[in-house]
N, C-alpha and C. Protein backbone atom coordinates (compact mmCIF):
# COMPACT_ATOMS: atom_id res chain seq x y z
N UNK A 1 -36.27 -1.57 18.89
CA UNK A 1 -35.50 -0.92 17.85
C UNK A 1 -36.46 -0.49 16.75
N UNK A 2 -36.19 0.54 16.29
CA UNK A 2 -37.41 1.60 14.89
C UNK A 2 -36.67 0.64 13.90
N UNK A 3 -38.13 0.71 12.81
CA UNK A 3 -37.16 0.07 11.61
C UNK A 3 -35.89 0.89 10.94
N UNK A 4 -35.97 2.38 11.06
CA UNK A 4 -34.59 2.79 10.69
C UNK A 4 -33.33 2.34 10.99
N UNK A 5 -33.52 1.57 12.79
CA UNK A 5 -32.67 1.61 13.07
C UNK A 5 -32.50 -0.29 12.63
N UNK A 6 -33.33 -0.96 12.44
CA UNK A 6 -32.97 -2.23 11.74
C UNK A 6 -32.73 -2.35 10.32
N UNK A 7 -32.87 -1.43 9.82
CA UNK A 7 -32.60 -0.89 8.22
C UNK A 7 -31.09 -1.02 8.19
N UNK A 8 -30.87 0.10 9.22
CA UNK A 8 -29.00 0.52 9.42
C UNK A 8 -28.16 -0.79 9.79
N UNK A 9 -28.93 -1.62 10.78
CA UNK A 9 -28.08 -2.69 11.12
C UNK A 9 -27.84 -3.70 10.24
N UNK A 10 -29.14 -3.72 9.38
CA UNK A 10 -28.83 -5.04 8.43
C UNK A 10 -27.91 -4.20 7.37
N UNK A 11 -27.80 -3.05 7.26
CA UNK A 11 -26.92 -2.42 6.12
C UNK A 11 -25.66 -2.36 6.49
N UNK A 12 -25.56 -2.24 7.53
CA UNK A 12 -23.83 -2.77 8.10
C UNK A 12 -23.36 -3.90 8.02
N UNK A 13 -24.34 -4.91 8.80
CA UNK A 13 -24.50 -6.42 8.64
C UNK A 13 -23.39 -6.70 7.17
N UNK A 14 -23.93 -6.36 6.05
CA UNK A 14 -23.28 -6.89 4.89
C UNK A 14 -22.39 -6.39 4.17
N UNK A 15 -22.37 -4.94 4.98
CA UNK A 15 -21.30 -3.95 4.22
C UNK A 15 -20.02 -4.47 3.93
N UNK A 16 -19.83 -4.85 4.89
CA UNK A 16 -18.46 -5.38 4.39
C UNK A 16 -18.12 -6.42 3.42
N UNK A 17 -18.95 -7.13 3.92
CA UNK A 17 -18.62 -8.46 2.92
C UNK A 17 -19.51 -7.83 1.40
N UNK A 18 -20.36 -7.08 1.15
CA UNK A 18 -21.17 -6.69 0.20
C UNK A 18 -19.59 -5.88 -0.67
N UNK A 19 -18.76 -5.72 0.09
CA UNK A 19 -17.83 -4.66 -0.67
C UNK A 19 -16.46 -5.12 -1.13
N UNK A 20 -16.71 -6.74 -1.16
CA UNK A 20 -15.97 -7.66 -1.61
C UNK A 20 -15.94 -7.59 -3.11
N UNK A 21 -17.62 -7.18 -3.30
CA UNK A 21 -18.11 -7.66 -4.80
C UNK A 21 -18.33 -6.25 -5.93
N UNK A 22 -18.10 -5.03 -5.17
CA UNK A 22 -18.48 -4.10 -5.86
C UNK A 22 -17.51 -3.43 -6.20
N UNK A 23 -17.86 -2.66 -7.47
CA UNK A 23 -16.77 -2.22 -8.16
C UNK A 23 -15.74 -1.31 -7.70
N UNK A 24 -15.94 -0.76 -6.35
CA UNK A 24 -15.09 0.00 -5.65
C UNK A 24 -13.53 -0.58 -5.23
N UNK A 25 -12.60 -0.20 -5.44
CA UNK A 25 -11.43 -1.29 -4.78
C UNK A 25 -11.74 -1.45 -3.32
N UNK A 26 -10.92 -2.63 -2.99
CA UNK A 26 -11.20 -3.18 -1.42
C UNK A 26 -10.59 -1.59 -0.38
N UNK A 27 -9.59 -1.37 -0.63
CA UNK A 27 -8.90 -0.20 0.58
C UNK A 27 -10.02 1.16 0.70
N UNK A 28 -10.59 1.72 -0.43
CA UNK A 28 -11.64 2.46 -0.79
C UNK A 28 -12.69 2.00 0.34
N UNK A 29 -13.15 0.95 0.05
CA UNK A 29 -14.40 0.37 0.35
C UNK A 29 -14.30 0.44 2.01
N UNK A 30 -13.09 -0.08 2.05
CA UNK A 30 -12.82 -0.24 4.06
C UNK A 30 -12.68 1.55 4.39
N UNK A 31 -11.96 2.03 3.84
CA UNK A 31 -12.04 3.66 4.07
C UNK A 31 -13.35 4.58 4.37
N UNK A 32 -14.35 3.77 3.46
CA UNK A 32 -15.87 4.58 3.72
C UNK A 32 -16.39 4.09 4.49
N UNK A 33 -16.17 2.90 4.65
CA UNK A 33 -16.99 2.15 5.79
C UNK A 33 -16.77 2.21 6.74
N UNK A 34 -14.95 2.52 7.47
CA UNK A 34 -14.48 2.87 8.79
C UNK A 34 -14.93 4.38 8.85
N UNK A 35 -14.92 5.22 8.16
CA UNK A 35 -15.70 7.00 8.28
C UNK A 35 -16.89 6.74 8.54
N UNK A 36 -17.64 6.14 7.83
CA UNK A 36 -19.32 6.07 8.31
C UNK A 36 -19.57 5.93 9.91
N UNK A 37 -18.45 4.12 10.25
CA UNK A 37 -18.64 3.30 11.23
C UNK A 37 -18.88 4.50 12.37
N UNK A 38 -17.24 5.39 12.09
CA UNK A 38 -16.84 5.87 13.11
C UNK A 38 -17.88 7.05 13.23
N UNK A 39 -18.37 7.94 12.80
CA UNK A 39 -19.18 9.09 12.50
C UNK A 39 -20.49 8.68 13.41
N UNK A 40 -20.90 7.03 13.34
CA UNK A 40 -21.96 6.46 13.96
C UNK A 40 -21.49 6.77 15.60
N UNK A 41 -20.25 6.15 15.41
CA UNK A 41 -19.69 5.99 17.12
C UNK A 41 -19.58 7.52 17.68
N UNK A 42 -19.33 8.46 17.02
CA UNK A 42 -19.06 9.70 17.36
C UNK A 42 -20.33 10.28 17.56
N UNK A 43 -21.27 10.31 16.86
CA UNK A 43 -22.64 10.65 17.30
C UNK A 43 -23.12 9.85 18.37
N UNK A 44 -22.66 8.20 18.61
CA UNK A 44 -22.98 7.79 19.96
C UNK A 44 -22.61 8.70 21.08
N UNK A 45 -21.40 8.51 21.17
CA UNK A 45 -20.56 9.18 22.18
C UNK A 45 -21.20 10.48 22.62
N UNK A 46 -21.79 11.40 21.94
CA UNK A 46 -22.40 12.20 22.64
C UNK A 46 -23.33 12.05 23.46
N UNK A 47 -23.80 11.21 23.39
CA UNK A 47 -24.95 10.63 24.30
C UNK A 47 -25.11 10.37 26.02
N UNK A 48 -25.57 10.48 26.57
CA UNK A 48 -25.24 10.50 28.56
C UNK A 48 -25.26 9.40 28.39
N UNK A 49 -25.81 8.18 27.98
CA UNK A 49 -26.28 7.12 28.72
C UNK A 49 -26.07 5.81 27.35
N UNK A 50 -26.17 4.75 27.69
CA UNK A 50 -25.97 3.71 26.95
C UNK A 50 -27.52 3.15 26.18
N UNK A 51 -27.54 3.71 24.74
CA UNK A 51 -29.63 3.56 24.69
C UNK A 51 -28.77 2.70 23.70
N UNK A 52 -30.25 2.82 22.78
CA UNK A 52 -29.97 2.23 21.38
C UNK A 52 -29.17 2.86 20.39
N UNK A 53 -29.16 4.06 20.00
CA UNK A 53 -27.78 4.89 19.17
C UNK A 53 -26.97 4.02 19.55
N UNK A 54 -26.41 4.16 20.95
CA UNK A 54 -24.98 3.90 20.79
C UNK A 54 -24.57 2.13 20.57
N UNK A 55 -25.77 1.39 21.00
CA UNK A 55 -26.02 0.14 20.90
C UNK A 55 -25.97 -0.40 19.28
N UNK A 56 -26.40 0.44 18.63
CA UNK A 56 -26.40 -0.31 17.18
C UNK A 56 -25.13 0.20 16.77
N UNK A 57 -24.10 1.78 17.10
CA UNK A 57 -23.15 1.94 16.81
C UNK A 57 -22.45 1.27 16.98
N UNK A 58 -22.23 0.55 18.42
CA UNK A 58 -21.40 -0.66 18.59
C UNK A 58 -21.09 -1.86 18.35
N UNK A 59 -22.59 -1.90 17.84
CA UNK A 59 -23.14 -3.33 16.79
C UNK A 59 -22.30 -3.25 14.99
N UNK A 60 -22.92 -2.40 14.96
CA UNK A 60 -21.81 -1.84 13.45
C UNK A 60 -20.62 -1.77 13.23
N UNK A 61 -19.90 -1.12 14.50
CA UNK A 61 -18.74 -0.95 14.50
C UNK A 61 -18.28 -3.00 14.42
N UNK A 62 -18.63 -3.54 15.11
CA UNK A 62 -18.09 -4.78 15.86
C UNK A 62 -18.85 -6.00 14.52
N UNK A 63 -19.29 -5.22 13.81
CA UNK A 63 -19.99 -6.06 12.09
C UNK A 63 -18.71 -6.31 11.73
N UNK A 64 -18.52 -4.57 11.55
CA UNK A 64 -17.53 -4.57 10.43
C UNK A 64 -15.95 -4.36 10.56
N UNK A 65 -15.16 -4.74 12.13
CA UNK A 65 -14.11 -5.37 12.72
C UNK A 65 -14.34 -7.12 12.56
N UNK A 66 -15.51 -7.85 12.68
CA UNK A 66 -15.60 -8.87 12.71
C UNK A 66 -15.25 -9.15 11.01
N UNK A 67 -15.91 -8.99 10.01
CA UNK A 67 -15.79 -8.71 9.21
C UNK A 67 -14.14 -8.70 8.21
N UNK A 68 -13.57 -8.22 9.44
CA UNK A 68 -12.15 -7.62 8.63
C UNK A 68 -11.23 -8.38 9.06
N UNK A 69 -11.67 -9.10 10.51
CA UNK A 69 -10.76 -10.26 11.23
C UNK A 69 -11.24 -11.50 10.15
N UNK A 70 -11.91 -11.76 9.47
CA UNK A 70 -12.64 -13.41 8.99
C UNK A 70 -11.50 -12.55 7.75
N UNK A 71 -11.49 -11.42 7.34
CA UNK A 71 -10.81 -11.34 5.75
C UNK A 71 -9.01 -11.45 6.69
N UNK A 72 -8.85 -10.65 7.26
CA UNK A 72 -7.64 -11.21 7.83
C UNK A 72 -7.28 -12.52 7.97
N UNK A 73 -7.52 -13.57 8.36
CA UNK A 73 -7.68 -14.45 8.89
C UNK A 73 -7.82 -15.47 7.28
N UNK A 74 -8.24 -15.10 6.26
CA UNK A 74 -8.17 -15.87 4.92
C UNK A 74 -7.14 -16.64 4.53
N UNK A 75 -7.11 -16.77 3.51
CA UNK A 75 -5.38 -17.49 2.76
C UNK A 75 -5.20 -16.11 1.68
N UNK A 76 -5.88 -15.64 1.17
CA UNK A 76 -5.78 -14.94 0.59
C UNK A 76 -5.67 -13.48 0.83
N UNK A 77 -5.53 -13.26 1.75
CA UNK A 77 -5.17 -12.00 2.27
C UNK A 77 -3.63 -12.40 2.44
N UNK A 78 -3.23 -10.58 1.46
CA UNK A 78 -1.83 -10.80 1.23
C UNK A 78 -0.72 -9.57 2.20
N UNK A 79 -1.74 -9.04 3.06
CA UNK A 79 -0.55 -8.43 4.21
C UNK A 79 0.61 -9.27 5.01
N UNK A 80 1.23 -8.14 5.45
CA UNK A 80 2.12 -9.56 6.28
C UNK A 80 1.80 -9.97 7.56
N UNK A 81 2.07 -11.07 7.53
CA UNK A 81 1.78 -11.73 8.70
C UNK A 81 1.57 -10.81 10.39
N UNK A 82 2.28 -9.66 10.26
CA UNK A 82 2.54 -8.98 11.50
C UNK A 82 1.68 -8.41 11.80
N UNK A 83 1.53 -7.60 10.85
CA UNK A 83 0.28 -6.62 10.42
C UNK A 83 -0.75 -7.40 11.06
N UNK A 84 -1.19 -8.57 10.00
CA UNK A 84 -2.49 -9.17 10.02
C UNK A 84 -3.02 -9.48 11.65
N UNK A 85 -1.73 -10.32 12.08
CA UNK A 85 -1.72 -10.48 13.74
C UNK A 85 -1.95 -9.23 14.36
N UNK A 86 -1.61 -8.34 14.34
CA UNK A 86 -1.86 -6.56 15.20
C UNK A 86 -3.13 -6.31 14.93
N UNK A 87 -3.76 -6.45 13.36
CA UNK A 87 -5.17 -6.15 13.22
C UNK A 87 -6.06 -7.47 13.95
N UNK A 88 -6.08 -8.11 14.02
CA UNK A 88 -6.62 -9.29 14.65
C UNK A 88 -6.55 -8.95 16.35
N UNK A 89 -5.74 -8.38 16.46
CA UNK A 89 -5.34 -7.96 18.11
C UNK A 89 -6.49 -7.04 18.50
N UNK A 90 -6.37 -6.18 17.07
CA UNK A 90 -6.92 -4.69 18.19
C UNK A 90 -8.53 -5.20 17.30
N UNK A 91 -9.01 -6.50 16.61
CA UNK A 91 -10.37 -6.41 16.36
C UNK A 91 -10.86 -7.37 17.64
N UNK A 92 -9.58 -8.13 18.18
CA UNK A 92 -10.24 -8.73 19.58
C UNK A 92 -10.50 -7.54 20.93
N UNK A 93 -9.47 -6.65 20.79
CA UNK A 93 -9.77 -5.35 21.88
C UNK A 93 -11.12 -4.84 21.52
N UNK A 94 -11.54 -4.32 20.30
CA UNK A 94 -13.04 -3.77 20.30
C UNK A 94 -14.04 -4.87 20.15
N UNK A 95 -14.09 -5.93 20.34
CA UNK A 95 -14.95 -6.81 20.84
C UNK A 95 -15.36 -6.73 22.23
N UNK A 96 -14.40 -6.75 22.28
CA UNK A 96 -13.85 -6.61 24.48
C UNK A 96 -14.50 -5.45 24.95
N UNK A 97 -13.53 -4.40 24.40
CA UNK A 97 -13.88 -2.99 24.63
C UNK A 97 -15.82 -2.77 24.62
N UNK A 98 -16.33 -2.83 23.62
CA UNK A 98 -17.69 -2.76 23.23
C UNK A 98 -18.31 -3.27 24.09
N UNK A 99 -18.04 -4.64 24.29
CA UNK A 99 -18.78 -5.09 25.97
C UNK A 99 -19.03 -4.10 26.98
N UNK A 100 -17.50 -3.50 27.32
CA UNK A 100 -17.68 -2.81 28.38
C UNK A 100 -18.28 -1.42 28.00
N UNK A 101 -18.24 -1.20 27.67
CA UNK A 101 -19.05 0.18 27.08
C UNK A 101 -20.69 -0.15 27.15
N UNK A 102 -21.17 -1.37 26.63
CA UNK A 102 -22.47 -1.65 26.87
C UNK A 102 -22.81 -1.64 28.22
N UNK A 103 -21.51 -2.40 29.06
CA UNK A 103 -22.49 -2.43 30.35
C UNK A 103 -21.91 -1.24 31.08
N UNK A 104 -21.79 -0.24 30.64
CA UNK A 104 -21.34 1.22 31.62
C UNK A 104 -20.16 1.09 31.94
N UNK A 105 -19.09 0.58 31.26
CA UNK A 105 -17.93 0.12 32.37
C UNK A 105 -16.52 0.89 31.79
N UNK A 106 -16.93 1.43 30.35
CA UNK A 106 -16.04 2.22 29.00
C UNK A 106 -16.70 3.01 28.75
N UNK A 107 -15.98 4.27 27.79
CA UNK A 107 -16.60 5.05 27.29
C UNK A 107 -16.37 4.83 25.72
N UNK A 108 -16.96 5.21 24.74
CA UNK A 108 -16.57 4.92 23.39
C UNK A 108 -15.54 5.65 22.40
N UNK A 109 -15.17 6.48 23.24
CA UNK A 109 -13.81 7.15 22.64
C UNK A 109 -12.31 6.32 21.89
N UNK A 110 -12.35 5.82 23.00
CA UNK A 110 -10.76 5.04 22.37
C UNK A 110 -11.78 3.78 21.28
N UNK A 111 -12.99 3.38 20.96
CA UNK A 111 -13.19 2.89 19.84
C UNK A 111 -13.35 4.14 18.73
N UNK A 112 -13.42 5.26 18.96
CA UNK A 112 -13.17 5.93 18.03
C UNK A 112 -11.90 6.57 17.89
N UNK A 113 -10.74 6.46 18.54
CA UNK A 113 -9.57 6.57 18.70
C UNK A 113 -9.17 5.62 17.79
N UNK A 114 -9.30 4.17 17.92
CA UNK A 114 -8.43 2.91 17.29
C UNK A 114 -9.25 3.12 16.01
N UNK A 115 -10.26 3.66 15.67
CA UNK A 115 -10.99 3.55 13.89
C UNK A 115 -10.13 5.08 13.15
N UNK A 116 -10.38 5.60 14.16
CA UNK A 116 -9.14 6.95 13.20
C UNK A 116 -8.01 6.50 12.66
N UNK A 117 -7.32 5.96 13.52
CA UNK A 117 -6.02 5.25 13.21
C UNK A 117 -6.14 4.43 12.31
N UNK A 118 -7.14 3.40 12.24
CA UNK A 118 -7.04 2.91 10.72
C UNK A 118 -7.65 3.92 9.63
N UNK A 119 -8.05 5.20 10.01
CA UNK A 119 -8.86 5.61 9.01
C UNK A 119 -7.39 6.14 8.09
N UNK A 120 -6.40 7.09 8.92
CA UNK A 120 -5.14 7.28 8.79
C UNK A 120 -4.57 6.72 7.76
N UNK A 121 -4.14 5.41 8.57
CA UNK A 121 -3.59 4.05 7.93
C UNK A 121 -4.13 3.90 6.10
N UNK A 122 -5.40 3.90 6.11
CA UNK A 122 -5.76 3.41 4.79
C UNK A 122 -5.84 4.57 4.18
N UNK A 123 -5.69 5.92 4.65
CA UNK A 123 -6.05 7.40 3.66
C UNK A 123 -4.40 7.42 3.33
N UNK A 124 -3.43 6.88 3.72
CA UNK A 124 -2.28 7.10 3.53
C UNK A 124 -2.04 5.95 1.84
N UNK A 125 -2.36 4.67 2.52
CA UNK A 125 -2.57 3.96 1.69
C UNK A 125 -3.04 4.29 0.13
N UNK A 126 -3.78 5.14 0.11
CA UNK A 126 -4.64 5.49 -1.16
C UNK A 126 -3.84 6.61 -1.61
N UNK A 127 -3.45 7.35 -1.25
CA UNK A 127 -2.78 8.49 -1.36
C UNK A 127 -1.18 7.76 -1.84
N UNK A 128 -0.62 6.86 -1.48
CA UNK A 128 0.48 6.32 -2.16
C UNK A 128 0.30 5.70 -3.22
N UNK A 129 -0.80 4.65 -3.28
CA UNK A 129 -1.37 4.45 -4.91
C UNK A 129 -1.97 5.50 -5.53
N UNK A 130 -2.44 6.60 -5.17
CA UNK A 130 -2.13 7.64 -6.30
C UNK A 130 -0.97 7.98 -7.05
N UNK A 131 -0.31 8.63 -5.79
CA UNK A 131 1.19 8.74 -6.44
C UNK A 131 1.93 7.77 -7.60
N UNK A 132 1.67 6.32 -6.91
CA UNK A 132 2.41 5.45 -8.36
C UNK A 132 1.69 5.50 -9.58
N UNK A 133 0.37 5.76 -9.61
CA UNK A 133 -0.23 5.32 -10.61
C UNK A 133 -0.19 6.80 -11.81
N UNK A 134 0.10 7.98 -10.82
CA UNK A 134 0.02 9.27 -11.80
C UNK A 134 2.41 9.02 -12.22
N UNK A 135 2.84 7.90 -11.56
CA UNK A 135 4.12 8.46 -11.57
C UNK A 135 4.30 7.22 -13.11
N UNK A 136 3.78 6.19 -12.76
CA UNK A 136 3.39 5.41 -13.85
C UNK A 136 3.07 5.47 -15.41
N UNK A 137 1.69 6.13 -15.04
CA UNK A 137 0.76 6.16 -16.52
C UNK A 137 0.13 7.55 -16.71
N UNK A 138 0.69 8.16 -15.77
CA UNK A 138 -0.56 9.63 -15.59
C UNK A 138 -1.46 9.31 -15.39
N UNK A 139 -1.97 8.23 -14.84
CA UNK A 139 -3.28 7.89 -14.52
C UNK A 139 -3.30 8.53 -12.81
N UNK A 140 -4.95 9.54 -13.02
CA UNK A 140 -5.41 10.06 -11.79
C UNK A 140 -6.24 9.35 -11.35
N UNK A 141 -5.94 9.10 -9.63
CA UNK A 141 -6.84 8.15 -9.20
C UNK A 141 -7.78 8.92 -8.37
């Protein structure tokens, strides 16, 4: 692996949890980080063959699902229970999934299929706390 590409991994490595602490709100923070993730996986995917691109994409991707299952999985995470269980579901499918993709057995599409969908999910999210907050205070978010 080039150090660029151990640069990138340790920068995923903490992204998530690094975005616990920074001044960005949490839904924000998961929003840039699932666009990046996925943008990584999508530039994998073009690829014929299973190298290192798509190896650290999958590494990243599976950081920062791991990542989101340990915050799921908290006391303090305040989704509901259903939710939390469905996201926990589909961060055990791209664990799974990613395997097989390493050893030739998947292709990486439907992991970039299931990150759209949350990308969706949380652009909707943000876009409704706009709305309250300009319906509120006039505050633009």
């Amino acid at each position: 692996m080039t150090a660029g590409a151990y640069k990138s991994a340790y920068a995923a490595q903490g992204a998530y949890q690094s975005m616990q602490t920074a001044a960005e709100d949490p839904r924000s923070r998961e929003y840039r980080l699932f666009i990046q993730v996925t943008a990584q996986l999508e530039r994998a995917a073009e690829e014929d063959e299973v190298n290192g691109t798509v190896g650290l994409a999958l590494h990243d991707n599976r950081r920062l699902w791991n990542a989101l299952m340990e915050d799921l999985s908290g006391d303090g995470n305040q989704l509901p229970k259903a939710l939390k269980a469905q996201l926990i579901s589909l961060g055990i499918w791209v664990n799974r999934h990613s395997s097989e993709v390493l050893r030739g057995e998947a292709h990486v599409q439907p992991l970039i299929d299931v990150n759209r969908m949350i990308i969706g999910g949380l652009a909707l999210q943000q876009e409704a706390q706009s709305e309250v907050l300009e319906a509120v205070g006039g505050i633009k978010a």
